[in-house]
Protein backbone atom coordinates (compact mmCIF):
# COMPACT_ATOMS: atom_id res chain seq x y z
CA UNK A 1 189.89 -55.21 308.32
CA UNK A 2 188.97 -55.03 304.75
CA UNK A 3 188.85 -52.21 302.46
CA UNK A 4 184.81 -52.49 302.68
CA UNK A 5 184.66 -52.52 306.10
CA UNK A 6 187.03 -49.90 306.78
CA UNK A 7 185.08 -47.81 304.03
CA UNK A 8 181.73 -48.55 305.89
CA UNK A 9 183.26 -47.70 309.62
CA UNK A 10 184.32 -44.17 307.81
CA UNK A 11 181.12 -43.48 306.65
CA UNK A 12 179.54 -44.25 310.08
CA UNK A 13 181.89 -42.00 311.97
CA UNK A 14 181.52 -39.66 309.26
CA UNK A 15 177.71 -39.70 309.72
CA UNK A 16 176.07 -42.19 308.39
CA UNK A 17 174.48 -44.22 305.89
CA UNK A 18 173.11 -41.16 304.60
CA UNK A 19 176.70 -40.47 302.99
CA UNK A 20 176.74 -43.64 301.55
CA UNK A 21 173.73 -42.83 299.11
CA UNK A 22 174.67 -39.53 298.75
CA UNK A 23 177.18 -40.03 296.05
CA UNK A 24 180.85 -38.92 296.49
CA UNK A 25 180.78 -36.15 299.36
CA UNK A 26 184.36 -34.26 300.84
CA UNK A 27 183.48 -35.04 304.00
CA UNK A 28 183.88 -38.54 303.10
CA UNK A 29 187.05 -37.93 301.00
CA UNK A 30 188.34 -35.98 303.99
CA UNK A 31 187.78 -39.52 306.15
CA UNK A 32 189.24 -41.52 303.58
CA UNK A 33 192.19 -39.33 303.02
CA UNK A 34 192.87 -39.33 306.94
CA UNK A 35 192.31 -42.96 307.54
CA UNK A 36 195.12 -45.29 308.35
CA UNK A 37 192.49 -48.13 307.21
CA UNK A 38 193.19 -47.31 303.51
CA UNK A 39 196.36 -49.53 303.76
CA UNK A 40 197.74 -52.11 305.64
CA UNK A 41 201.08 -49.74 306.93
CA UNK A 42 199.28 -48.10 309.34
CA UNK A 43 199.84 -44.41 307.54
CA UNK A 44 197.21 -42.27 305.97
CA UNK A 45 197.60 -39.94 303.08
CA UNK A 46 197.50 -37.25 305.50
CA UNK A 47 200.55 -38.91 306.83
CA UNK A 48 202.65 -37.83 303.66
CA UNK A 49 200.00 -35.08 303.52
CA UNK A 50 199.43 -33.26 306.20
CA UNK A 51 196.84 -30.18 306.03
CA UNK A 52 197.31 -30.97 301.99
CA UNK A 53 201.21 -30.47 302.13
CA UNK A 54 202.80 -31.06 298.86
CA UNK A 55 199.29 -31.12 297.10
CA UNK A 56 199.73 -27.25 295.96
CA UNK A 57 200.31 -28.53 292.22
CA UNK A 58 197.17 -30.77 291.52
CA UNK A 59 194.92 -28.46 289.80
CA UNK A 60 198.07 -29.04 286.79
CA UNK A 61 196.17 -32.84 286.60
CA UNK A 62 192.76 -33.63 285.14
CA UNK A 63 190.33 -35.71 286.82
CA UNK A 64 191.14 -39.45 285.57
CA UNK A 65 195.61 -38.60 286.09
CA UNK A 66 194.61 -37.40 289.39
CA UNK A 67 192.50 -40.36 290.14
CA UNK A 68 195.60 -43.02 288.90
CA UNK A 69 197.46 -40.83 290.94
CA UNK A 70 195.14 -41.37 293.87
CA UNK A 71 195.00 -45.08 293.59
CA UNK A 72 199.30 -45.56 292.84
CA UNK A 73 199.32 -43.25 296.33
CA UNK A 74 197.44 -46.03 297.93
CA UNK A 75 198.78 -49.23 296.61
CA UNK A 76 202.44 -48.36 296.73
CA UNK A 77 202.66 -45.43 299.96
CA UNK A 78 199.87 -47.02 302.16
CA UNK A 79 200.40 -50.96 300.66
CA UNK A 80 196.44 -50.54 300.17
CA UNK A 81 194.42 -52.08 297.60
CA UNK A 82 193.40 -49.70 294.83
CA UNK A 83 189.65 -48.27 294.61
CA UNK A 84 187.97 -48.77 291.04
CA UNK A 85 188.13 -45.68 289.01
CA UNK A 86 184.57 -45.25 289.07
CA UNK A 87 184.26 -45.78 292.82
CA UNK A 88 181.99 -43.40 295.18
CA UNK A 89 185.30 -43.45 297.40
CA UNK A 90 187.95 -42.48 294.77
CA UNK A 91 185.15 -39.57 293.61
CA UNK A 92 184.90 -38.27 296.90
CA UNK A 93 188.67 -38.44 297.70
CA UNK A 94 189.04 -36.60 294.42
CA UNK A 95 186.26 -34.07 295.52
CA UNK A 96 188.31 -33.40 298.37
CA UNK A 97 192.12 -33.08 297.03
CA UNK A 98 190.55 -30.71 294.50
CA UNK A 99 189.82 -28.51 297.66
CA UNK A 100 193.12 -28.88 299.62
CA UNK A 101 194.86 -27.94 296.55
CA UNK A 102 193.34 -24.82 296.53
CA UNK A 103 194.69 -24.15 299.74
């Protein structure tokens, strides 16, 4: 399964196409960030990160480190293909690391 098609089975689970004209949401950074469809390993970010562990020290990054951060995660942990930094996914799985780190 592709990265599209993965993306597009998240947003249906995650309710709909609604999300996907929304703009970036949590709830679909939250899917994204537990999906094991992000890569082809078969482990999720919340594999490495479960409930946000080892997150505590994002809020030191700004938005476009955190993002390259988000997409070197994926490529090189999950053996995914990277999102484009301007992507509704990689703004909504920023959206939601921004609220586990508070955590």
């Amino acid at each position: 399964m592709n990265r599209w098609m993965a993306a597009g089975v998240l947003l249906l689970m995650a309710g709909g196409a609604a999300l996907a004209t929304e703009g970036p949401t949590v709830a679909m950074g939250q899917a994204l960030f537990e999906s094991p469809a992000l890569g082809s390993n078969g482990k999720s970010c919340a594999s490495c990160h479960p409930a946000g562990k080892g997150l505590d020290e994002l809020g030191a990054f700004d938005d476009p480190m955190l993002k390259e951060m988000i997409n070197f995660c994926i490529r090189d942990a999950l053996e995914g293909k990277m999102f484009a930094l301007e992507s509704q996914e990689l703004d909504s799985m920023l959206l939601y690391l921004r609220i586990l780190s508070q955590k």
